[in-house]
N, C-alpha and C. Protein backbone atom coordinates (compact mmCIF):
# COMPACT_ATOMS: atom_id res chain seq x y z
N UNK A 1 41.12 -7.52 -24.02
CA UNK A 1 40.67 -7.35 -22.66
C UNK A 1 39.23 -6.88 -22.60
N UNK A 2 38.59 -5.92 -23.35
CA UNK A 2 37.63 -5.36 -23.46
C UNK A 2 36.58 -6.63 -24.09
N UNK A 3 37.05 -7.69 -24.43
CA UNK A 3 35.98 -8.74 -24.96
C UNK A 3 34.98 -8.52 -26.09
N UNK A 4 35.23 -7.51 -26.93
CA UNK A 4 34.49 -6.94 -27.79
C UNK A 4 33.24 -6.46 -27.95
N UNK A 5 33.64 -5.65 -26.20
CA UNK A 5 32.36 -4.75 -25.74
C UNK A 5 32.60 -3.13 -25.54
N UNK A 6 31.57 -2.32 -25.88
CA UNK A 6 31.74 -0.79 -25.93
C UNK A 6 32.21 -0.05 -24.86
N UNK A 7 32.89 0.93 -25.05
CA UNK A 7 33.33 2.05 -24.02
C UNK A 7 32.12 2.18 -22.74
N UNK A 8 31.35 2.43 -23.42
CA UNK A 8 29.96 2.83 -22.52
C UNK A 8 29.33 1.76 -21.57
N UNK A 9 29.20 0.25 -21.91
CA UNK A 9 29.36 -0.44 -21.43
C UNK A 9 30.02 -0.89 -20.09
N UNK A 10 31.42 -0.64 -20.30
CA UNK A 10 31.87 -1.03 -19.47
C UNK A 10 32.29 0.12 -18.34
N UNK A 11 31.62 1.93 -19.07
CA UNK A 11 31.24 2.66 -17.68
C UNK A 11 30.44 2.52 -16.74
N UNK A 12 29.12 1.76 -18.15
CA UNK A 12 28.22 1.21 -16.97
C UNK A 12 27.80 0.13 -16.42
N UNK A 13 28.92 -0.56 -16.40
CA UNK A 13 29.18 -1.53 -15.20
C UNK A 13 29.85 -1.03 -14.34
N UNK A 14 30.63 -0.25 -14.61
CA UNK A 14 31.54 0.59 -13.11
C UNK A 14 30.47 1.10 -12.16
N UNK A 15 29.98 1.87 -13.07
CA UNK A 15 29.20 2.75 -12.21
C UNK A 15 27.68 1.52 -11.41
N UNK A 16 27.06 0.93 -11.99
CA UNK A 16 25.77 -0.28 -11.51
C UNK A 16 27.05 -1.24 -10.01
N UNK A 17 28.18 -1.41 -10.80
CA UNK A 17 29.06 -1.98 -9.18
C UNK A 17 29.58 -1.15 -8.51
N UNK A 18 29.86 0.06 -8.53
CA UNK A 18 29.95 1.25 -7.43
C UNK A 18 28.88 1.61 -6.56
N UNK A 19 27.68 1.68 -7.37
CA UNK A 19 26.27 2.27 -6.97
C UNK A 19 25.50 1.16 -5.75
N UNK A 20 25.77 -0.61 -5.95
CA UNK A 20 25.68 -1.63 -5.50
C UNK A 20 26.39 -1.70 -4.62
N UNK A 21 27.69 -1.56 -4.55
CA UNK A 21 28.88 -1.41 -3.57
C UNK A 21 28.29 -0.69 -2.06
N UNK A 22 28.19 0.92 -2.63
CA UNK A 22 27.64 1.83 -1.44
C UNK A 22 26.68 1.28 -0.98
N UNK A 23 25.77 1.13 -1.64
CA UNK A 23 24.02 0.91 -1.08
C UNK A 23 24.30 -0.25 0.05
N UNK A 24 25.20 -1.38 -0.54
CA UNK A 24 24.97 -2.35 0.32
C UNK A 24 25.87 -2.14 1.53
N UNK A 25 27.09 -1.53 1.32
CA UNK A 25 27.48 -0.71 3.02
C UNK A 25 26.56 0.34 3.40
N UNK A 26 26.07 1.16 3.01
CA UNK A 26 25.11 1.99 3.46
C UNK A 26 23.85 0.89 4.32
N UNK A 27 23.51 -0.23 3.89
CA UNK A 27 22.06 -1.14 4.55
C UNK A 27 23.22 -2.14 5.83
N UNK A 28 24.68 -1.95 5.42
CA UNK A 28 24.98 -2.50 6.49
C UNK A 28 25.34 -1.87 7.88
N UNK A 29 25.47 -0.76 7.52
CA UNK A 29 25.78 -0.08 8.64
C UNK A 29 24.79 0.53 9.50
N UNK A 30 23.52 0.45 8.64
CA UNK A 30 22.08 0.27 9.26
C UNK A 30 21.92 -0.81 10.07
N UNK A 31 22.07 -1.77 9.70
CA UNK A 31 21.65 -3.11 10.66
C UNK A 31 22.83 -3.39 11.93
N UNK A 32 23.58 -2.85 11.66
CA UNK A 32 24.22 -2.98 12.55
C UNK A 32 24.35 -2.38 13.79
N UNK A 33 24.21 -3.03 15.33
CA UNK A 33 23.75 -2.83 16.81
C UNK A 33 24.78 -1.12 16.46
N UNK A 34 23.73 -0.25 17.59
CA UNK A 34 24.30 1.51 17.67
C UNK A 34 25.91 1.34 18.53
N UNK A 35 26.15 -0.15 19.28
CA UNK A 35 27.19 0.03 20.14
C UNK A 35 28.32 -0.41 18.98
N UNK A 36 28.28 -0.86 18.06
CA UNK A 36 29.55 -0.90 17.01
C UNK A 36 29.71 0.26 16.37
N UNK A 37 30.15 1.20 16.96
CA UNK A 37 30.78 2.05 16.43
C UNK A 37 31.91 2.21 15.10
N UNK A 38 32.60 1.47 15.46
CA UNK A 38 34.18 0.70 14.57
C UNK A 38 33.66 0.45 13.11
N UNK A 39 32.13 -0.51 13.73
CA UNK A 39 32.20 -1.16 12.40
C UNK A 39 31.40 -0.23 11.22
N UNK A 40 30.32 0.02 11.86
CA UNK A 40 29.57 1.58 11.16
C UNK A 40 30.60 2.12 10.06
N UNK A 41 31.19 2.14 11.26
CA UNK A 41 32.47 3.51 10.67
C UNK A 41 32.87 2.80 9.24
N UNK A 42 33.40 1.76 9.83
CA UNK A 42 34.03 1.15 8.63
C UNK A 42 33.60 1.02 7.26
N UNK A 43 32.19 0.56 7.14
CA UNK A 43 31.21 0.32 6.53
C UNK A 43 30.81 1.16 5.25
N UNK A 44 30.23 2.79 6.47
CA UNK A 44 29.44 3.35 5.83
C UNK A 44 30.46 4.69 5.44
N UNK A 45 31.24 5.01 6.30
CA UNK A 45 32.21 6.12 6.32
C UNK A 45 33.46 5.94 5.18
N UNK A 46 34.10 7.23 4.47
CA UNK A 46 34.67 7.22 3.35
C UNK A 46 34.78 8.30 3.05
N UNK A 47 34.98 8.71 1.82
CA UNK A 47 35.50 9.80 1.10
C UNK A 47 33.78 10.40 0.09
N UNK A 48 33.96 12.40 0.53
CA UNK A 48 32.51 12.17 -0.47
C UNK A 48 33.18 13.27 -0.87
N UNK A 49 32.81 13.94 -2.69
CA UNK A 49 33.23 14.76 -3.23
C UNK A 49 31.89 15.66 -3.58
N UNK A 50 32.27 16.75 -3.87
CA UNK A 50 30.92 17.31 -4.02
C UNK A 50 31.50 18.98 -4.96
N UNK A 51 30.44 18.84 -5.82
CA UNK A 51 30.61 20.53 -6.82
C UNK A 51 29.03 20.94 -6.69
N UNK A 52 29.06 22.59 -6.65
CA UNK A 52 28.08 22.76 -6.29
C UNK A 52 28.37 24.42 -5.70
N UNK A 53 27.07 25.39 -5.34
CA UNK A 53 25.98 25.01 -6.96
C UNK A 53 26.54 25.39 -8.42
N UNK A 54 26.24 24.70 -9.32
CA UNK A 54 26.15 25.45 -10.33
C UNK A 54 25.18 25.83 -11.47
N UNK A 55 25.35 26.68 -12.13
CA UNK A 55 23.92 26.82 -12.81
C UNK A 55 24.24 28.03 -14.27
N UNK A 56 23.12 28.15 -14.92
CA UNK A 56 23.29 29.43 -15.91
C UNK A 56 22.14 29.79 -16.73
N UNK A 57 22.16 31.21 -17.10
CA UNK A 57 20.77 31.56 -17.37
C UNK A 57 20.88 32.56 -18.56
N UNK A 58 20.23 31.91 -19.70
CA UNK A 58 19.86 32.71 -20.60
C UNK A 58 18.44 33.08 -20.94
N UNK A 59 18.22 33.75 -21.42
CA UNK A 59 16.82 34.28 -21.80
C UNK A 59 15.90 32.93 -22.06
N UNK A 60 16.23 32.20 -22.96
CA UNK A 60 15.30 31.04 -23.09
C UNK A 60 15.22 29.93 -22.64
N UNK A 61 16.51 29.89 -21.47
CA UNK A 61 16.67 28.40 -20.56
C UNK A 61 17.48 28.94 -19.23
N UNK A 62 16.98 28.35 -18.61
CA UNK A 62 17.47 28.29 -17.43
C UNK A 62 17.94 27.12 -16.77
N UNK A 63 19.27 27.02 -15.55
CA UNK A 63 19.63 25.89 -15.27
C UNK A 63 20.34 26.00 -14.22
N UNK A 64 19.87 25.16 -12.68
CA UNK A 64 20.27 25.38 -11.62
C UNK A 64 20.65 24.22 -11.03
N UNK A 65 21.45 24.09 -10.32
CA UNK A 65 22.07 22.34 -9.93
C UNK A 65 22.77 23.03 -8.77
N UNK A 66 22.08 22.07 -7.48
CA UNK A 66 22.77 22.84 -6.12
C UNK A 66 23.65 21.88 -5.69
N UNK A 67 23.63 20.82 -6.08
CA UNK A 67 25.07 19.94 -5.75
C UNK A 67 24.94 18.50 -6.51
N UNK A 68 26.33 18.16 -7.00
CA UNK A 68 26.18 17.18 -7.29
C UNK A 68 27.49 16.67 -6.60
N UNK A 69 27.25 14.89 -5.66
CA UNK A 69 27.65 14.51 -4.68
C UNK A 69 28.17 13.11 -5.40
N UNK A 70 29.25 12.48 -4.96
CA UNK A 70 29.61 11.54 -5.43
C UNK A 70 30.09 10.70 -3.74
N UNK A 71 29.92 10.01 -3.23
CA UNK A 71 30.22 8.98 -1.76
C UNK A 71 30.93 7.90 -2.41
N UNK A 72 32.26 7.20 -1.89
CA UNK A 72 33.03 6.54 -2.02
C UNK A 72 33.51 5.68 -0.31
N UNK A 73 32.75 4.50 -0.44
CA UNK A 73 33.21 3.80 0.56
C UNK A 73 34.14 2.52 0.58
N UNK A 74 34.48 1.17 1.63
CA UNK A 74 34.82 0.60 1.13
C UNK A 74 34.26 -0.48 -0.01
N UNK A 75 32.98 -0.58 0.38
CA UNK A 75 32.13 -1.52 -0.31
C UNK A 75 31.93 -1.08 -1.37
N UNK A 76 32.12 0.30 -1.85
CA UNK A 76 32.37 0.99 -3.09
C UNK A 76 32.88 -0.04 -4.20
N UNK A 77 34.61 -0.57 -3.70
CA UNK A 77 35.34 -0.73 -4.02
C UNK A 77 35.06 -2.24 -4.38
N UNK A 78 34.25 -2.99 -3.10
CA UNK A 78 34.02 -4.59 -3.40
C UNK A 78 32.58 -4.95 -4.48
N UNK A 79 31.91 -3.52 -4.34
CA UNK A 79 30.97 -3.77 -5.21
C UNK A 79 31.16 -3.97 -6.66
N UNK A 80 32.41 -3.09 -6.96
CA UNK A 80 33.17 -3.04 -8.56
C UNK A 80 33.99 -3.80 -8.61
N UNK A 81 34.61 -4.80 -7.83
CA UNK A 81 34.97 -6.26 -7.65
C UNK A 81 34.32 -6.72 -8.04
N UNK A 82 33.05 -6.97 -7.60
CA UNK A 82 32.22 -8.23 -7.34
C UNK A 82 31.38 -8.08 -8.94
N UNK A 83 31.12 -7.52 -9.61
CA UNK A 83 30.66 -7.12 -10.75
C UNK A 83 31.33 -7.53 -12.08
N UNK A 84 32.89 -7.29 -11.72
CA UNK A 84 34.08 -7.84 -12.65
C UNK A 84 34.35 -9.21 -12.33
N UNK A 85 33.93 -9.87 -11.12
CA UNK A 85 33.89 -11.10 -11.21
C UNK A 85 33.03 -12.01 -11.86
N UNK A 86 31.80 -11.32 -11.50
CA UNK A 86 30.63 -12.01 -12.25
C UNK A 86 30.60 -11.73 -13.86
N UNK A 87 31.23 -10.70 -14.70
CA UNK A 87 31.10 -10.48 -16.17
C UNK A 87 32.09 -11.77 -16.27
N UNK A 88 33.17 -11.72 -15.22
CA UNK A 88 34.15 -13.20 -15.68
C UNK A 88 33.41 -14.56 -15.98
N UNK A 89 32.50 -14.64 -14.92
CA UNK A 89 31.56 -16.07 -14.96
C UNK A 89 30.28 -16.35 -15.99
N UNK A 90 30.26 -15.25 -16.20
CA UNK A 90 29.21 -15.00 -17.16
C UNK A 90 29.34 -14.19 -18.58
């Protein structure tokens, strides 16, 4: 199944068709007239997870991270479709 390609690989295709997924509901729910409400919604709205802050400090390093955010929409989901389709065709 893996086609005799690496672990890492094929995280980062998850992640390049997740990242593709959002962006392109995120530009659609932009273009779309302020009176579609529904569809906005649909679009751009979803599930977001978030940790935060965290950080730690020793004498010779320091390290502060005030959130790290992860957004999950539907196009999330068609973007990591559409990615596994195309490794099929290609």
């Amino acid at each position: 199944m893996l086609h005799g390609r690496s672990t890492s690989f094929w995280i980062f295709i998850a992640l390049a068709g997740m990242i593709t997924g959002t962006v392109f509901g995120e530009a659609i729910s932009v273009v779309l007239p302020d009176n579609s409400v529904a569809l906005k919604q649909f679009f751009s709205g979803g599930a977001e997870f978030s940790i935060g802050p965290l950080g730690f400090d020793i004498h010779i390093l320091r390290f502060h991270l005030t959130e790290i955010a992860v957004k999950l929409n539907i196009m999330t989901f068609a973007g990591l479709l559409a990615v596994g389709v195309l490794y099929k065709w290609f």
